[in-house]
Protein backbone atom coordinates (compact mmCIF):
# COMPACT_ATOMS: atom_id res chain seq x y z
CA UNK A 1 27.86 33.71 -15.66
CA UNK A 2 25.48 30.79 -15.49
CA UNK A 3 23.91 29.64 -18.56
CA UNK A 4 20.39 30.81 -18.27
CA UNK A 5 19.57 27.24 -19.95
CA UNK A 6 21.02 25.62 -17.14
CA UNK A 7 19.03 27.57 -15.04
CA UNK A 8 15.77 27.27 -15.83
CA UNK A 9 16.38 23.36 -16.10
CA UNK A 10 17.62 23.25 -12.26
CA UNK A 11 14.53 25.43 -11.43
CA UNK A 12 12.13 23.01 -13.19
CA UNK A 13 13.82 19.67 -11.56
CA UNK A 14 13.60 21.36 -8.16
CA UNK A 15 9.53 21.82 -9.03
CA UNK A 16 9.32 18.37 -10.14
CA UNK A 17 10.41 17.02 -6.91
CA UNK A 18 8.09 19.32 -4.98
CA UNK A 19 10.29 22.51 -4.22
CA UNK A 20 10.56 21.23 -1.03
CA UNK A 21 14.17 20.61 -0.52
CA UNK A 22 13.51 16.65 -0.44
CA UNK A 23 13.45 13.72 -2.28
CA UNK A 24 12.69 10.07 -2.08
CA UNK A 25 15.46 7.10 -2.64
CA UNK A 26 14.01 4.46 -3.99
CA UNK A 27 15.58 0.80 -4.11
CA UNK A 28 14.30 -2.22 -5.38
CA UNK A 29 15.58 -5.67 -5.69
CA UNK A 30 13.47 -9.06 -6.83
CA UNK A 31 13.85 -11.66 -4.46
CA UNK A 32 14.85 -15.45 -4.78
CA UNK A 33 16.79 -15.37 -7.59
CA UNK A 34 19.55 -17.35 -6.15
CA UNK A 35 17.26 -20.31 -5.45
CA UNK A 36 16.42 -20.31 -9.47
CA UNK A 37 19.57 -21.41 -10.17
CA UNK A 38 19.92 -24.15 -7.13
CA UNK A 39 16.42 -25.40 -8.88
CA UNK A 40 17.72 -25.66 -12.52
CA UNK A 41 21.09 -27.74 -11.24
CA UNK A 42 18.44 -30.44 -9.31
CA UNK A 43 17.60 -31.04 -13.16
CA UNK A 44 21.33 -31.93 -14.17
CA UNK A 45 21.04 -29.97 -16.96
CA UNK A 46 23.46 -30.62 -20.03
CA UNK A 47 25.49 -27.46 -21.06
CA UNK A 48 23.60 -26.53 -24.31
CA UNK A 49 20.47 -26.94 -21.86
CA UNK A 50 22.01 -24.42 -19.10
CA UNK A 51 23.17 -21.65 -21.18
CA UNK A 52 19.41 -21.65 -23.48
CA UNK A 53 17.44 -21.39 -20.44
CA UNK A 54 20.28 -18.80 -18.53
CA UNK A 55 19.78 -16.92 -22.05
CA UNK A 56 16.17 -17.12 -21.99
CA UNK A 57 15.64 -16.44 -18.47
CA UNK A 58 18.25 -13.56 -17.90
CA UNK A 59 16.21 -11.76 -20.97
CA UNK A 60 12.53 -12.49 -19.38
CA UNK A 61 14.06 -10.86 -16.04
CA UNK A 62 15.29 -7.86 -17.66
CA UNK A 63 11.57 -7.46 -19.71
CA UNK A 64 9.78 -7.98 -16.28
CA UNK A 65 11.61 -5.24 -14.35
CA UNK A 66 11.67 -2.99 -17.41
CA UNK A 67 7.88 -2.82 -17.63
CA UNK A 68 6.89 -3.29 -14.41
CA UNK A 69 9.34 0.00 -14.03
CA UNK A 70 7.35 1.72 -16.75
CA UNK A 71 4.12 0.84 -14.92
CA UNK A 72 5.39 2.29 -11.68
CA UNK A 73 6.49 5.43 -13.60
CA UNK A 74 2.99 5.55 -15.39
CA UNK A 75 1.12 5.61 -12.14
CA UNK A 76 3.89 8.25 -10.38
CA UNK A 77 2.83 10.56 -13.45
CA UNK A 78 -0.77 10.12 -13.21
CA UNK A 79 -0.43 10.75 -9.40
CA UNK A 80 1.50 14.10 -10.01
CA UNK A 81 0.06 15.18 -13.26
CA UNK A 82 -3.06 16.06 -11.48
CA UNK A 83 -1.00 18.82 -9.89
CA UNK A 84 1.30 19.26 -12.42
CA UNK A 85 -0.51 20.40 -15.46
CA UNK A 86 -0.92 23.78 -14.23
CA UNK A 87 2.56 24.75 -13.05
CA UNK A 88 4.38 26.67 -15.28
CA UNK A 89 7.75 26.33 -13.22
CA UNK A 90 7.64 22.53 -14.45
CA UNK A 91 8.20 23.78 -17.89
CA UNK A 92 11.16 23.88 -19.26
CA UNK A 93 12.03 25.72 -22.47
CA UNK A 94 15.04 25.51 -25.05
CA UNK A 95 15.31 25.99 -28.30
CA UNK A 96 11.68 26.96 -28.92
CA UNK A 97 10.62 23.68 -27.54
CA UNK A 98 8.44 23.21 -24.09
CA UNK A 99 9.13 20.15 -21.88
CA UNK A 100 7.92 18.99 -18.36
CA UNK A 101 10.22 17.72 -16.16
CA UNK A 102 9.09 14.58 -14.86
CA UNK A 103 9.19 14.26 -10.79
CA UNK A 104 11.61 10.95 -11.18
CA UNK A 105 15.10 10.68 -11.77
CA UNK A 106 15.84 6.92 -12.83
CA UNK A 107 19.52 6.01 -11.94
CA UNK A 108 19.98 1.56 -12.21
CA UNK A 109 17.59 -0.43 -14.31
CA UNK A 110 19.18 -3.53 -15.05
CA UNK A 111 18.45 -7.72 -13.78
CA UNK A 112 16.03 -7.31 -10.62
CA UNK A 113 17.59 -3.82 -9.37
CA UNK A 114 15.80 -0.72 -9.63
CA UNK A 115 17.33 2.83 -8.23
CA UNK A 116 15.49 6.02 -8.72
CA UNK A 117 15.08 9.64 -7.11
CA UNK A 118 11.41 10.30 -6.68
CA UNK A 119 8.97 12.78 -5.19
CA UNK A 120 8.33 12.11 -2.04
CA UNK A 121 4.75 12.02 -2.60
CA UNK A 122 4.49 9.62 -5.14
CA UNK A 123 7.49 6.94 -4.29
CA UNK A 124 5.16 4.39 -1.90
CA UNK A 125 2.70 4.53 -4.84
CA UNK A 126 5.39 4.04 -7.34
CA UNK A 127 6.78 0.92 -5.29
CA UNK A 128 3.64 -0.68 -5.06
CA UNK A 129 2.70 -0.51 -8.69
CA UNK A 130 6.33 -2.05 -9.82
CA UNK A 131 5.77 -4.54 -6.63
CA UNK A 132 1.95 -5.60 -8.24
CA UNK A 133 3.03 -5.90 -11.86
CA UNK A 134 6.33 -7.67 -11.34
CA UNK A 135 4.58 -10.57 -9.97
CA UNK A 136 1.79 -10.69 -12.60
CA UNK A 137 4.45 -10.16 -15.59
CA UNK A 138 6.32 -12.83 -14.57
CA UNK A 139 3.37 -15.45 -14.02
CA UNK A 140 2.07 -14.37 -17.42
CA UNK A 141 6.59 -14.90 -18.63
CA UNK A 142 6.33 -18.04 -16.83
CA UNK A 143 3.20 -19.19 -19.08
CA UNK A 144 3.95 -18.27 -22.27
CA UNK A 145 7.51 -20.03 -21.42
CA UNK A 146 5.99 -23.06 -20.69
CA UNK A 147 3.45 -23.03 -23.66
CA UNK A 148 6.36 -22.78 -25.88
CA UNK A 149 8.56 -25.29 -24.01
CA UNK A 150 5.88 -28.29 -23.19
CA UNK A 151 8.65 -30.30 -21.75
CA UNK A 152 10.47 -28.11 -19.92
CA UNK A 153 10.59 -26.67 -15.92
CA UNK A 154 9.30 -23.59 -15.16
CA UNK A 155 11.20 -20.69 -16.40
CA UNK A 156 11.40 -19.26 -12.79
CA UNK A 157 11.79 -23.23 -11.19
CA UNK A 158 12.59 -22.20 -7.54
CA UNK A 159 9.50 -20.14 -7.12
CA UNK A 160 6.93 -22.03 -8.89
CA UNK A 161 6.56 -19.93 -12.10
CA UNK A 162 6.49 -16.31 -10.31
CA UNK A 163 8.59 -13.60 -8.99
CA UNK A 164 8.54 -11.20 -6.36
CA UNK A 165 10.29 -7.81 -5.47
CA UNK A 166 11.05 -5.61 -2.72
CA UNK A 167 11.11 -1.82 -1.76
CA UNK A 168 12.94 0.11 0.32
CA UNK A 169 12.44 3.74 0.40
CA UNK A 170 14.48 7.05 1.89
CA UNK A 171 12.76 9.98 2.12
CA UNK A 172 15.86 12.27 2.61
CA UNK A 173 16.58 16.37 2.72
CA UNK A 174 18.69 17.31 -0.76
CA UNK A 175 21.67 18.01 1.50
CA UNK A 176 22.08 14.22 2.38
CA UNK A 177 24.86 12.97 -0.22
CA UNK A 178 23.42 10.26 -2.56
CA UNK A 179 26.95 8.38 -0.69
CA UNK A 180 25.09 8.28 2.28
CA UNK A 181 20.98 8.24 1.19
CA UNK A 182 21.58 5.04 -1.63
CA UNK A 183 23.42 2.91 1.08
CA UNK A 184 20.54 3.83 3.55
CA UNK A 185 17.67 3.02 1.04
CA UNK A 186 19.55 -0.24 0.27
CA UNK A 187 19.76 -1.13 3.54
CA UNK A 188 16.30 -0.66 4.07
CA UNK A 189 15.44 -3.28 0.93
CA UNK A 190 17.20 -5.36 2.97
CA UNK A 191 15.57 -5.08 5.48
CA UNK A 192 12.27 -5.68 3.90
CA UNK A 193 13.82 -8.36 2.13
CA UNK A 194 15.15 -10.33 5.17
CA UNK A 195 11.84 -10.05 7.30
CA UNK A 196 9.68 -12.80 5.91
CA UNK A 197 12.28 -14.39 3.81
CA UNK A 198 11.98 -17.63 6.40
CA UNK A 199 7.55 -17.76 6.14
CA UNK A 200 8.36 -18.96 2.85
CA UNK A 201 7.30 -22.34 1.57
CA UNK A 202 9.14 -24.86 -0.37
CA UNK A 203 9.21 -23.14 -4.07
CA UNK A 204 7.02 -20.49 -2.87
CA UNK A 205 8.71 -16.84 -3.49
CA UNK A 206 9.42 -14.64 -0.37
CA UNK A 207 6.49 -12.43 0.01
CA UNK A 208 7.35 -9.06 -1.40
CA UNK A 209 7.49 -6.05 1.23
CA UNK A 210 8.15 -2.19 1.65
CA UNK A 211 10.43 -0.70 4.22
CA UNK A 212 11.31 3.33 4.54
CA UNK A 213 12.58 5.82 6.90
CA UNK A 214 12.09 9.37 6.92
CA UNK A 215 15.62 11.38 7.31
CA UNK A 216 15.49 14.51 8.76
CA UNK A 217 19.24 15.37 10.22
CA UNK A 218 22.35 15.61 8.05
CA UNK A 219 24.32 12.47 10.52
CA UNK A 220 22.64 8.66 9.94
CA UNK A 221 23.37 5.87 11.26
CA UNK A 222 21.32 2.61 9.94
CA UNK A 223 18.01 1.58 10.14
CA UNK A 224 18.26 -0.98 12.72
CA UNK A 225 20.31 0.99 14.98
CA UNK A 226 18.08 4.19 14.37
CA UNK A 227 14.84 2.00 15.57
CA UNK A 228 17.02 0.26 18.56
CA UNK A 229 17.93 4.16 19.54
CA UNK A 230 14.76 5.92 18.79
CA UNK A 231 11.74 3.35 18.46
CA UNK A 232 12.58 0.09 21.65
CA UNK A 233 12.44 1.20 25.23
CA UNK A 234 12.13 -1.51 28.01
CA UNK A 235 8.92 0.00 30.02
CA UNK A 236 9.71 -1.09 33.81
CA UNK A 237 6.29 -0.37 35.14
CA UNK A 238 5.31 -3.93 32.76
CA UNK A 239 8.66 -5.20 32.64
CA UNK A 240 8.35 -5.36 28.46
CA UNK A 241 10.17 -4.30 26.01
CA UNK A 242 8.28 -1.36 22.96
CA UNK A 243 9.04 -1.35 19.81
CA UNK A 244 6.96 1.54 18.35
CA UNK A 245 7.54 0.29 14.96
CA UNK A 246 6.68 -3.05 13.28
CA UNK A 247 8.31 -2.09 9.69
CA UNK A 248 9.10 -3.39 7.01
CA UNK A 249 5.39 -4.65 6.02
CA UNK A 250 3.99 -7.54 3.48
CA UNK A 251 2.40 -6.58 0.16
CA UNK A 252 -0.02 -9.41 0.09
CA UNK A 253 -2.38 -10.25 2.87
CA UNK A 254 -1.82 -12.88 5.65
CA UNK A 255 -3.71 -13.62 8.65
CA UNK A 256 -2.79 -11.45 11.93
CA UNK A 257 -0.19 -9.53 9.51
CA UNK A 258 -0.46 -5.84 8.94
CA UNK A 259 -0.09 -5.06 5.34
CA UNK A 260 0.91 -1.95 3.35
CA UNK A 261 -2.38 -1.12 2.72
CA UNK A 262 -3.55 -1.37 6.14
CA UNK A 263 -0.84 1.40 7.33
CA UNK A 264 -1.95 3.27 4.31
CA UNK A 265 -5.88 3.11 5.76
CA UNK A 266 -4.44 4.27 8.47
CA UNK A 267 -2.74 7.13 7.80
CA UNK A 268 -6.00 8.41 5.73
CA UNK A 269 -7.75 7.88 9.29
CA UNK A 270 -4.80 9.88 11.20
CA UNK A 271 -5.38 13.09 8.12
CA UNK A 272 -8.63 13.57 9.77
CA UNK A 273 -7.37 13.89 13.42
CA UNK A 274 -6.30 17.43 15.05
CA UNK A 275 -2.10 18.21 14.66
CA UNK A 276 -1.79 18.88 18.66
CA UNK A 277 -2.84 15.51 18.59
CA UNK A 278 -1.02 13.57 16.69
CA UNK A 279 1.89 15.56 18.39
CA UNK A 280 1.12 14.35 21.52
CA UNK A 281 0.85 10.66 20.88
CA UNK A 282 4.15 10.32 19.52
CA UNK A 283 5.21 11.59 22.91
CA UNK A 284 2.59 9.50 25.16
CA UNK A 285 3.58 6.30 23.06
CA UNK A 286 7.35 6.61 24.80
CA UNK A 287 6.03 7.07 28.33
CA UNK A 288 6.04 4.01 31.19
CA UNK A 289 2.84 2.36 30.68
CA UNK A 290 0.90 3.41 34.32
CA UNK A 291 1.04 7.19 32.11
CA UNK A 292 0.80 5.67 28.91
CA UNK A 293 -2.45 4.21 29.26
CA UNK A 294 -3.51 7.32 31.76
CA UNK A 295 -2.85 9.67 29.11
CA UNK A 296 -4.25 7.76 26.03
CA UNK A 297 -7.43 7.12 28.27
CA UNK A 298 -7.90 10.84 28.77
CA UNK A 299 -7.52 11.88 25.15
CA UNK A 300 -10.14 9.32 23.97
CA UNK A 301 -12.52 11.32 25.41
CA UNK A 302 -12.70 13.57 22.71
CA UNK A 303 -11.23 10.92 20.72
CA UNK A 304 -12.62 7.59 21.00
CA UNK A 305 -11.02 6.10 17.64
CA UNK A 306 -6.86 6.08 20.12
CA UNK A 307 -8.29 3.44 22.12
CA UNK A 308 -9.72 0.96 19.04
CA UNK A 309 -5.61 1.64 17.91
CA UNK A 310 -3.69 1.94 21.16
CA UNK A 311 -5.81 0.51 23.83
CA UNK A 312 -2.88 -1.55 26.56
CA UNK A 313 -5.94 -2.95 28.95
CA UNK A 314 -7.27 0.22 29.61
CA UNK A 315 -10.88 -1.02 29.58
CA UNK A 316 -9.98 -4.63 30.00
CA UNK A 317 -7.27 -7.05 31.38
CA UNK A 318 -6.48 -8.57 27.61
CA UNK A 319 -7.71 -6.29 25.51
CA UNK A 320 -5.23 -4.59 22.81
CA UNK A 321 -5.61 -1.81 20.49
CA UNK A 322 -5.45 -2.73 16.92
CA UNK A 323 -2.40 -1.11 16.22
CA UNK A 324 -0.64 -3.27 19.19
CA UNK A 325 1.03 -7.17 18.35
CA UNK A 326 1.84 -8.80 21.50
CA UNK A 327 4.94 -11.53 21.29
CA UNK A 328 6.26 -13.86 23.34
CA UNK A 329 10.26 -14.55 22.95
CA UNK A 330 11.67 -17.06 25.56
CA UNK A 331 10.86 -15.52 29.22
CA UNK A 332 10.83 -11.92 27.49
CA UNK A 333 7.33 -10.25 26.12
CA UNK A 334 7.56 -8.23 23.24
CA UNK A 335 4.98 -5.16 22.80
CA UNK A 336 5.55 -3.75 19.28
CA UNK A 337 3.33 -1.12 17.57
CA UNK A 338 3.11 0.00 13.79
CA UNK A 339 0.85 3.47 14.57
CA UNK A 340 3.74 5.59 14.56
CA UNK A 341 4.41 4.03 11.16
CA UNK A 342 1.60 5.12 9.72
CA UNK A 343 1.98 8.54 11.31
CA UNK A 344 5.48 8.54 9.47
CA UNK A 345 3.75 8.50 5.95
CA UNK A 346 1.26 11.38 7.06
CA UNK A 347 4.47 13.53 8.59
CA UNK A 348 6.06 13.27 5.24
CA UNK A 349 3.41 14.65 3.11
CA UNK A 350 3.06 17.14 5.77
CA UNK A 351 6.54 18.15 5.39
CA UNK A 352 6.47 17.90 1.32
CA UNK A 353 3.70 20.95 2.10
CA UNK A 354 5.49 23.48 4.65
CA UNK A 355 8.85 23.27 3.27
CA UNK A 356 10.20 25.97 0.66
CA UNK A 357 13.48 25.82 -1.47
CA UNK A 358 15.37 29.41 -0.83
C-alpha cells in the first residue's frame, strides 16, 4: 500500500508545477570562461601566481552563480506566491508540520552551470533574473578584487572585469524522460550561446541570450532540425527562403536586434487578440506569399495592429512589418520572422491553463 506520506508529497509537487502535466527544463551556462584562462597565460604568470588567482577566481565563480541562482529563485517565488498562498494542495503535511512545496526542483549548481525543473510559468522570468544579476555580481566581484589586489589584472581578464550567462529553456510534457528533455534544453543553451558569440569585441563578454522550445509530442529530434522541418520553407512565388523564427534572442539591447523583452511586449500585445486569430496566422504565416500577404491584408481589417507586425509590401514596395528582418546571404535573400516566437510564450501559458493531471 502506498505510504500516504508519499502521497500527499507527490500530490503537492504536481501542484507546484501547475497540475498541468508539464514542466520547464532549465539550463544555464556562463559564457567565456575559456578565454579567462588564455588572458591570465598572456601575463606569464609564475606558479604561486596561477594557482592564487585559479583559487580565488574558481571561488568568486561559484559565489556569483550561487546568488544570482538564489535571486532567480526569489523572483520565481514572488511570481507564484501570488497564486500560491491560497492553495491548500501546495501544502504538505508530516509530522505535525506544514510545508509548501516550492514550484522548482534544482538539480546542478556548481562553476557556471545551472540545471533546474521549473514551472512553466515562471522559468523565462527565472532566467532573466539569474541572467541580470550574474553580470552585476560579477562587476561588483571584479571590483572588490581589484581594490584588494591594486596591482593585479582583472579577476575575470578576458572579459574586462564581467561575466555573462546563457539560458536555454524546454518546456516539456512530464512523460518526456529527463534523458531526452536535459539534452534538448542543453542544446538549446547552445544554441543561444553560439548565436552572437562572433559580435563580440576584443575582451568584451558574449552577450548573454535565451533560447526555448515548446515540446508537445513524446519523439524529438533537435532544435535546429525541428526549426529546418517545421519553421524554413523556400516560398517560390518570391523565390526566398522563411524562417518563421529568429530565436535564440539577446538580453541587452542592440540596434536593429530584437531583444527578450521585445518578444515579451509582444506576446502581452498578442493576449489581447481573439484565439481564432492567432490560430489562423500561424497557418497564413506558412502560405506562398501572393496568399500570404492576401490573407494578412484581409484580417487587418478588423485588425490593423498584423500589418504594423507582418506587413511583406502589402501597402508598399519596401515596406516590412516589424516583426519581419530581411537578409541578404550571397545571391540568396533571407526572410526570417520572430512573431511566431512570441506567440510560442503566449501558447504555453495557454496550455499551463487547459491542461489537468488525471
Amino acid at each position: 500500500m502506498e505510504n500516504d506520506d508519499d502521497k500527499r508529497l507527490a500530490q503537492a509537487a504536481d501542484a507546484a508545477l501547475g497540475n498541468r502535466n508539464r514542466r520547464a527544463v532549465l539550463s544555464m551556462d556562463g559564457n567565456d570562461m575559456g578565454c579567462q584562462f588564455r588572458e591570465f597565460e598572456k601575463s606569464k604568470p609564475d606558479d604561486a601566481a596561477k594557482k592564487k588567482w585559479m583559487t580565488e577566481m574558481s571561488a568568486n565563480l561559484r559565489y556569483c552563480t550561487r546568488n544570482a541562482f538564489c535571486d532567480g529563485l526569489i523572483r520565481a517565488i514572488t511570481l507564484w506566491w501570488e497564486e500560491a498562498k491560497a492553495d491548500a494542495d501546495l501544502i504538505f503535511s508530516f509530522e505535525r508540520a506544514s510545508t509548501y512545496v516550492l514550484p522548482f526542483r534544482p538539480l546542478i549548481l556548481g562553476g557556471d552551470d545551472i540545471l533546474c525543473l521549473c514551472h512553466c510559468s515562471f522559468a523565462l522570468s527565472m532566467a532573466r533574473t539569474i541572467i541580470d544579476r550574474f553580470e552585476k555580481i560579477s562587476r561588483e566581484l571584479n571590483g572588490d578584487y581589484k581594490k584588494n589586489h591594486p596591482s593585479s589584472n582583472d579577476l575575470w581578464p578576458g572579459t574586462s572585469g564581467k561575466l555573462t550567462i546563457s539560458a536555454g529553456i524546454a518546456y516539456t510534457g512530464i512523460t518526456l524522460p529527463l534523458s531526452l528533455s536535459i539534452p534538448y534544453a542543453e542544446n538549446l543553451l547552445g544554441s543561444a550561446k553560439g548565436k552572437y558569440r562572433k559580435e563580440k569585441g576584443e575582451k568584451e563578454p558574449t552577450p548573454a541570450a535565451v533560447d526555448w522550445e515548446s515540446i508537445t509530442e513524446t519523439m524529438i529530434d533537435s532544435p535546429a532540425d525541428r526549426r529546418r522541418r517545421d519553421l524554413t520553407f523556400i516560398d517560390k512565388d518570391i523565390n526566398t527562403e522563411i524562417i518563421l523564427t529568429q530565436r535564440p534572442f539577446r538580453i541587452d539591447p542592440k540596434e536593429n536586434e530584437i531583444t527578450l523583452d521585445d518578444v515579451k511586449r509582444l506576446k502581452e500585445e498578442l493576449e489581447k487578440m481573439p484565439r481564432s486569430v492567432l490560430t489562423d496566422l500561424m497557418t497564413v504565416l506558412t502560405l506562398p506569399w501572393g496568399e500570404r500577404v492576401a490573407r494578412l491584408a484581409a484580417m487587418a481589417v478588423q485588425n490593423p495592429k498584423i500589418l504594423d507586425w507582418l506587413d511583406e509590401g502589402i501597402n508598399a514596395k519596401e515596406k516590412f512589418g516589424s516583426c519581419w528582418k530581411i537578409q541578404q546571404n550571397g545571391e540568396k535573400t533571407i526572410r526570417s520572422n520572430w512573431f511566431l516566437d512570441a506567440l510560442m510564450l503566449l501558447e504555453e501559458e495557454k496550455r499551463m491553463g487547459k491542461e489537468t493531471i488525471q
